[in-house]
PDB file of N, CA and C in Angstrom:
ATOM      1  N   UNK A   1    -142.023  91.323-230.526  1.00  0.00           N
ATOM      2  CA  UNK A   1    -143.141  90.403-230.562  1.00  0.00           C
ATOM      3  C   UNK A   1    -142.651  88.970-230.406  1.00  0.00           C
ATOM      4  N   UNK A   2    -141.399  88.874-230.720  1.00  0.00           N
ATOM      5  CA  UNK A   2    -141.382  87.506-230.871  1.00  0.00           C
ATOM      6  C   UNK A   2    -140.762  86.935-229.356  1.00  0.00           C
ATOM      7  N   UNK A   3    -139.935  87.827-228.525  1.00  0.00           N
ATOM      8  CA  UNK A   3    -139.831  87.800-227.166  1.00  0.00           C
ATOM      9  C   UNK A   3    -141.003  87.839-226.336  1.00  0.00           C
ATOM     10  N   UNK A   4    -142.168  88.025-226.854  1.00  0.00           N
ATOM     11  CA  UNK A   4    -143.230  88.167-226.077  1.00  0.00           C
ATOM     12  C   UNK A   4    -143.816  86.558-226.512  1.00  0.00           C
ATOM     13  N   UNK A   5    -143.667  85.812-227.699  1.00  0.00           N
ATOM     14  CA  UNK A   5    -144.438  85.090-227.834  1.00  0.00           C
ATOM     15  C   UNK A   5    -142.922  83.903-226.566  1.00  0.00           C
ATOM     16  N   UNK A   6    -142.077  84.235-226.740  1.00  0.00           N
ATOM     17  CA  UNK A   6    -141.177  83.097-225.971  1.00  0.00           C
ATOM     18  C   UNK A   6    -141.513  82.964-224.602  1.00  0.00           C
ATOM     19  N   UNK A   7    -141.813  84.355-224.124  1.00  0.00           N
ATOM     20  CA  UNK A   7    -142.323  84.618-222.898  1.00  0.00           C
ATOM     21  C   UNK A   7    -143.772  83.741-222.142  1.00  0.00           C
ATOM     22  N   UNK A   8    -144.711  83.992-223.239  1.00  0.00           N
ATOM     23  CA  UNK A   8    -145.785  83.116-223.284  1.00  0.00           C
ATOM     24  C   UNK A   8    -145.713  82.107-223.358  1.00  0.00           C
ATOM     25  N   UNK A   9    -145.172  81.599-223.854  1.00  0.00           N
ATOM     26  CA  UNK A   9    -144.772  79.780-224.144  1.00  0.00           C
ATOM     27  C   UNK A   9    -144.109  79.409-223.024  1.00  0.00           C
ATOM     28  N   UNK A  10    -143.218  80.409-222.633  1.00  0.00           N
ATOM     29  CA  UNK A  10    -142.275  79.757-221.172  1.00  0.00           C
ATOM     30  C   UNK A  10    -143.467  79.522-220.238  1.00  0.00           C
ATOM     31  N   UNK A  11    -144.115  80.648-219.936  1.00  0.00           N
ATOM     32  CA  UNK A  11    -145.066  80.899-218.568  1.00  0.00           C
ATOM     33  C   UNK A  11    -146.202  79.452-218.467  1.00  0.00           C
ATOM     34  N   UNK A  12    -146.386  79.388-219.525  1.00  0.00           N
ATOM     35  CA  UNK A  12    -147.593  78.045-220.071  1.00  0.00           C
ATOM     36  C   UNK A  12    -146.776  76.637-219.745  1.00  0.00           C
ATOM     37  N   UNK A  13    -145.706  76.610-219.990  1.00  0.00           N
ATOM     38  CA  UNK A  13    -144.301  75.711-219.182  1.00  0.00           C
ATOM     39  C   UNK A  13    -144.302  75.804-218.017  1.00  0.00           C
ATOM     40  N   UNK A  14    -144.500  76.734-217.282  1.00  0.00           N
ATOM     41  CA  UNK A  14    -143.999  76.674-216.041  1.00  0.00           C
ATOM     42  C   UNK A  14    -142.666  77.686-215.538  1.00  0.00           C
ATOM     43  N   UNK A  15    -142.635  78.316-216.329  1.00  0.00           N
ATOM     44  CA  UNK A  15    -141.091  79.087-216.317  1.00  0.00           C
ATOM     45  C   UNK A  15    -141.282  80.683-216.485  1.00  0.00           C
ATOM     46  N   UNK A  16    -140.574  81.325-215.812  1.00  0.00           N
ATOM     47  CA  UNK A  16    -140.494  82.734-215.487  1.00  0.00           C
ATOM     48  C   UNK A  16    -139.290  83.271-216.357  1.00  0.00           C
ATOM     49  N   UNK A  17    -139.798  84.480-216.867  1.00  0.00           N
ATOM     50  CA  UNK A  17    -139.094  85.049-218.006  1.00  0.00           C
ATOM     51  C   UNK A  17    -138.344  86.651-217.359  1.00  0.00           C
ATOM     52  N   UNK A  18    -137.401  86.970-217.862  1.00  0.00           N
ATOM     53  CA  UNK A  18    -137.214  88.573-217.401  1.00  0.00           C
ATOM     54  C   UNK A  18    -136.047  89.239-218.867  1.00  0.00           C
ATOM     55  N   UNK A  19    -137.046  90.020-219.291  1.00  0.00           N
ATOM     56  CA  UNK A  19    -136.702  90.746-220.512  1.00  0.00           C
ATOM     57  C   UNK A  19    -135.743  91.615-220.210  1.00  0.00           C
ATOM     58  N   UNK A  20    -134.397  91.697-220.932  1.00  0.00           N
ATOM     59  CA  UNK A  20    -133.615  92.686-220.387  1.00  0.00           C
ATOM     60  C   UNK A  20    -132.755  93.667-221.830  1.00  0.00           C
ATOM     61  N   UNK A  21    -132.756  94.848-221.697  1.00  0.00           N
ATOM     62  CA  UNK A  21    -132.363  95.592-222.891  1.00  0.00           C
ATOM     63  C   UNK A  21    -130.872  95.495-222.452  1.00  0.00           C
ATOM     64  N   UNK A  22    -130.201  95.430-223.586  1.00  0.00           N
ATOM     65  CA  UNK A  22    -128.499  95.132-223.416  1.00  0.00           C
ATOM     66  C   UNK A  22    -127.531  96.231-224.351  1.00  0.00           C
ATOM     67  N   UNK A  23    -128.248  97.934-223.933  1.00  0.00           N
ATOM     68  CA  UNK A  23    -127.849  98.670-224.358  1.00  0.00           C
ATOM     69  C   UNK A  23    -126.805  99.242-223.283  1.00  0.00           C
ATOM     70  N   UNK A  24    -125.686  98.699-223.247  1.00  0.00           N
ATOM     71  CA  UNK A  24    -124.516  98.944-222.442  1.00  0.00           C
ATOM     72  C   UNK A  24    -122.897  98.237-222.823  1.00  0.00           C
ATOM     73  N   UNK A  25    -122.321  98.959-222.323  1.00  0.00           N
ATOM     74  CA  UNK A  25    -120.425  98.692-222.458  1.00  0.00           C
ATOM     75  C   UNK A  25    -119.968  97.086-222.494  1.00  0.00           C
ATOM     76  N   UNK A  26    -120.810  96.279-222.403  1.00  0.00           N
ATOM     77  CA  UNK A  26    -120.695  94.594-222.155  1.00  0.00           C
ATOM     78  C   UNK A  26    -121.390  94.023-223.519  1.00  0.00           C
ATOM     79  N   UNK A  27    -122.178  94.677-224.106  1.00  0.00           N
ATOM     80  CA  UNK A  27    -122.587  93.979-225.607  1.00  0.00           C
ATOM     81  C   UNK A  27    -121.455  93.542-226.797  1.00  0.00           C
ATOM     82  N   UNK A  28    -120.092  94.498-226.305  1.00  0.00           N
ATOM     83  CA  UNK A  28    -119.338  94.269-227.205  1.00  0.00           C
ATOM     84  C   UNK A  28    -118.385  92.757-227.171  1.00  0.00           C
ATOM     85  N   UNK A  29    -118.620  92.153-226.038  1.00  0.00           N
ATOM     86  CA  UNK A  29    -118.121  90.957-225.211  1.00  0.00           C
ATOM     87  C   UNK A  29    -118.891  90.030-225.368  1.00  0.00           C
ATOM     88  N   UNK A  30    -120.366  89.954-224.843  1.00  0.00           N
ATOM     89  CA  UNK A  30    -121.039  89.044-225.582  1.00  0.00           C
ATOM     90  C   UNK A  30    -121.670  88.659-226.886  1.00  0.00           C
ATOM     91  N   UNK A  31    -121.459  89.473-227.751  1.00  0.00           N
ATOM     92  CA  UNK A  31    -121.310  89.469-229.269  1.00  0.00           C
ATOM     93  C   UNK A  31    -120.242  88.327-229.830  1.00  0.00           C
ATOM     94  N   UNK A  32    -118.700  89.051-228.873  1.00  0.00           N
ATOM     95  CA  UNK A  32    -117.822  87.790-229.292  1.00  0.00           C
ATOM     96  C   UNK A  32    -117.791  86.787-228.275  1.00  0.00           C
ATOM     97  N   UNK A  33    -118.503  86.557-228.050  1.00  0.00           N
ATOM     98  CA  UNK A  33    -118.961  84.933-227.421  1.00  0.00           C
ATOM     99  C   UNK A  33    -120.057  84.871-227.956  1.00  0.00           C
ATOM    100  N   UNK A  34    -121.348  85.004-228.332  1.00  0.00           N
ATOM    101  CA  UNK A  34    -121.986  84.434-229.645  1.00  0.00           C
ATOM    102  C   UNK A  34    -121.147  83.908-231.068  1.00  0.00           C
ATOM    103  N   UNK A  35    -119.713  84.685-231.410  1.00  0.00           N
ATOM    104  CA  UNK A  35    -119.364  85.209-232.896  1.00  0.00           C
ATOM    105  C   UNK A  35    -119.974  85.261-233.505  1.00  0.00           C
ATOM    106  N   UNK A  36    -120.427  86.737-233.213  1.00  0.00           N
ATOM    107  CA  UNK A  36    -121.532  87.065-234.241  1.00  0.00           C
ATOM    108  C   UNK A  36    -120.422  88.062-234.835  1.00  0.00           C
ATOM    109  N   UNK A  37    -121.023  88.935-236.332  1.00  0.00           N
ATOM    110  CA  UNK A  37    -120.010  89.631-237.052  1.00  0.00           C
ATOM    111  C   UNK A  37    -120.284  91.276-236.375  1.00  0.00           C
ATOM    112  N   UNK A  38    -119.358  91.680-236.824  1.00  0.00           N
ATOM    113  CA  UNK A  38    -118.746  93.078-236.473  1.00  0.00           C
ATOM    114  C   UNK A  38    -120.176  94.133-236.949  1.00  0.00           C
ATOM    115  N   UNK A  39    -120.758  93.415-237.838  1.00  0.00           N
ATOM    116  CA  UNK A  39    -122.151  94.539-238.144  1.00  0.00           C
ATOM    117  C   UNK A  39    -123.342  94.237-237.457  1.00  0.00           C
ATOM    118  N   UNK A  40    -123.175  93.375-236.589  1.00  0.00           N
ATOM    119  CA  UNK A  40    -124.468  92.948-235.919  1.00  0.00           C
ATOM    120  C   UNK A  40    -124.348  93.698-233.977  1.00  0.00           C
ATOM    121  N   UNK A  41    -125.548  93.935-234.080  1.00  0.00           N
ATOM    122  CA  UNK A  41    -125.507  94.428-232.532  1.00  0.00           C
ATOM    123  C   UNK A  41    -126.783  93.919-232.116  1.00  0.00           C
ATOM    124  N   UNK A  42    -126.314  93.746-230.364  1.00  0.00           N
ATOM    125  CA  UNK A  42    -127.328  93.050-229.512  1.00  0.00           C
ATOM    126  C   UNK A  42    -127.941  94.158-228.778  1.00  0.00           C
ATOM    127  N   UNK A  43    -129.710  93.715-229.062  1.00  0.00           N
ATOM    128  CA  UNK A  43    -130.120  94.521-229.103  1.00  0.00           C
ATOM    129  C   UNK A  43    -131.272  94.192-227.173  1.00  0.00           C
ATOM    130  N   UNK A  44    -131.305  93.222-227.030  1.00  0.00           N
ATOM    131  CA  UNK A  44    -131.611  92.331-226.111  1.00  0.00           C
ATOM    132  C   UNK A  44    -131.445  91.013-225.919  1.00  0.00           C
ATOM    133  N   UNK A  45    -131.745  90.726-224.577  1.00  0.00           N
ATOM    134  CA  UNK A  45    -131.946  89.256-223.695  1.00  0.00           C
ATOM    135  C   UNK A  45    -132.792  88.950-223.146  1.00  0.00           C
ATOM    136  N   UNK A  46    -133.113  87.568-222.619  1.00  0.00           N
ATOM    137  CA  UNK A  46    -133.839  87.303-221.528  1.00  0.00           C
ATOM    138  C   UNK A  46    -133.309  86.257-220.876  1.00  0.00           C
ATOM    139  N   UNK A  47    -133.820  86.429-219.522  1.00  0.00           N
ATOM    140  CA  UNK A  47    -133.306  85.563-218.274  1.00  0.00           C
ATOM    141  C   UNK A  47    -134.735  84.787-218.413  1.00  0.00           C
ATOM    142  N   UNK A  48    -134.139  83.279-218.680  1.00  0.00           N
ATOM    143  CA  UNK A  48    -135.417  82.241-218.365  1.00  0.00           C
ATOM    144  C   UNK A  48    -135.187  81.036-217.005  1.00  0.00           C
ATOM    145  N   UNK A  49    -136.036  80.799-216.420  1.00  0.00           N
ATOM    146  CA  UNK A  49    -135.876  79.950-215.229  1.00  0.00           C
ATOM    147  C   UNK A  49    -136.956  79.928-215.034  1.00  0.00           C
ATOM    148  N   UNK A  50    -136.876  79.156-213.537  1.00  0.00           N
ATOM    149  CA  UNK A  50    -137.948  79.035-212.056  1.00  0.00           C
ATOM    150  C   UNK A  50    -137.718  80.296-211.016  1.00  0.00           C
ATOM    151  N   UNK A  51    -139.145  81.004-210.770  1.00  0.00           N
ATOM    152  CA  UNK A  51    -138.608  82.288-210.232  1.00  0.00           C
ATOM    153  C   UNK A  51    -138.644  81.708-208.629  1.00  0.00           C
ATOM    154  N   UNK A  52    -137.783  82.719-207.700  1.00  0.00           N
ATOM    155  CA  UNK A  52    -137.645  82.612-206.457  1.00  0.00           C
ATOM    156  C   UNK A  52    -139.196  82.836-205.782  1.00  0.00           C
ATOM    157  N   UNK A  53    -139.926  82.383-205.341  1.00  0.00           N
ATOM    158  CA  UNK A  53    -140.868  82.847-204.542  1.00  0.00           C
ATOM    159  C   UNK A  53    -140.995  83.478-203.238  1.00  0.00           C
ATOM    160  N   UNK A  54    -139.656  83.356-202.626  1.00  0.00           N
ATOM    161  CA  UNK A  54    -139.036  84.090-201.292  1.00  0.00           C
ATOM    162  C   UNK A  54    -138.870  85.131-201.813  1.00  0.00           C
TER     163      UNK A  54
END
């Protein structure tokens, strides 16, 4: 819910959102580039910008 409310707020901005689940072999990498701790797992992302219209 609360990715949905960021989503909304972007779009009302002007900005294009893309929700992405980050259940794969690379969560363990960007965890330690957050430093986040060893009991925490990423559970998602989102890609925010200006979308391509081409």
């Amino acid at each position: 819910m609360m990715m949905k409310n960021v989503m909304i707020a972007a779009k009302v901005r002007g900005l294009d959102t893309c929700p992405q689940v980050a259940w794969n072999h690379l969560h363990a990498l960007v965890l330690n580039i957050l430093g986040a701790a060893q009991f925490e797992e990423l559970v998602c992302g989102m890609a925010l910008g200006y979308a391509d219209s081409e």
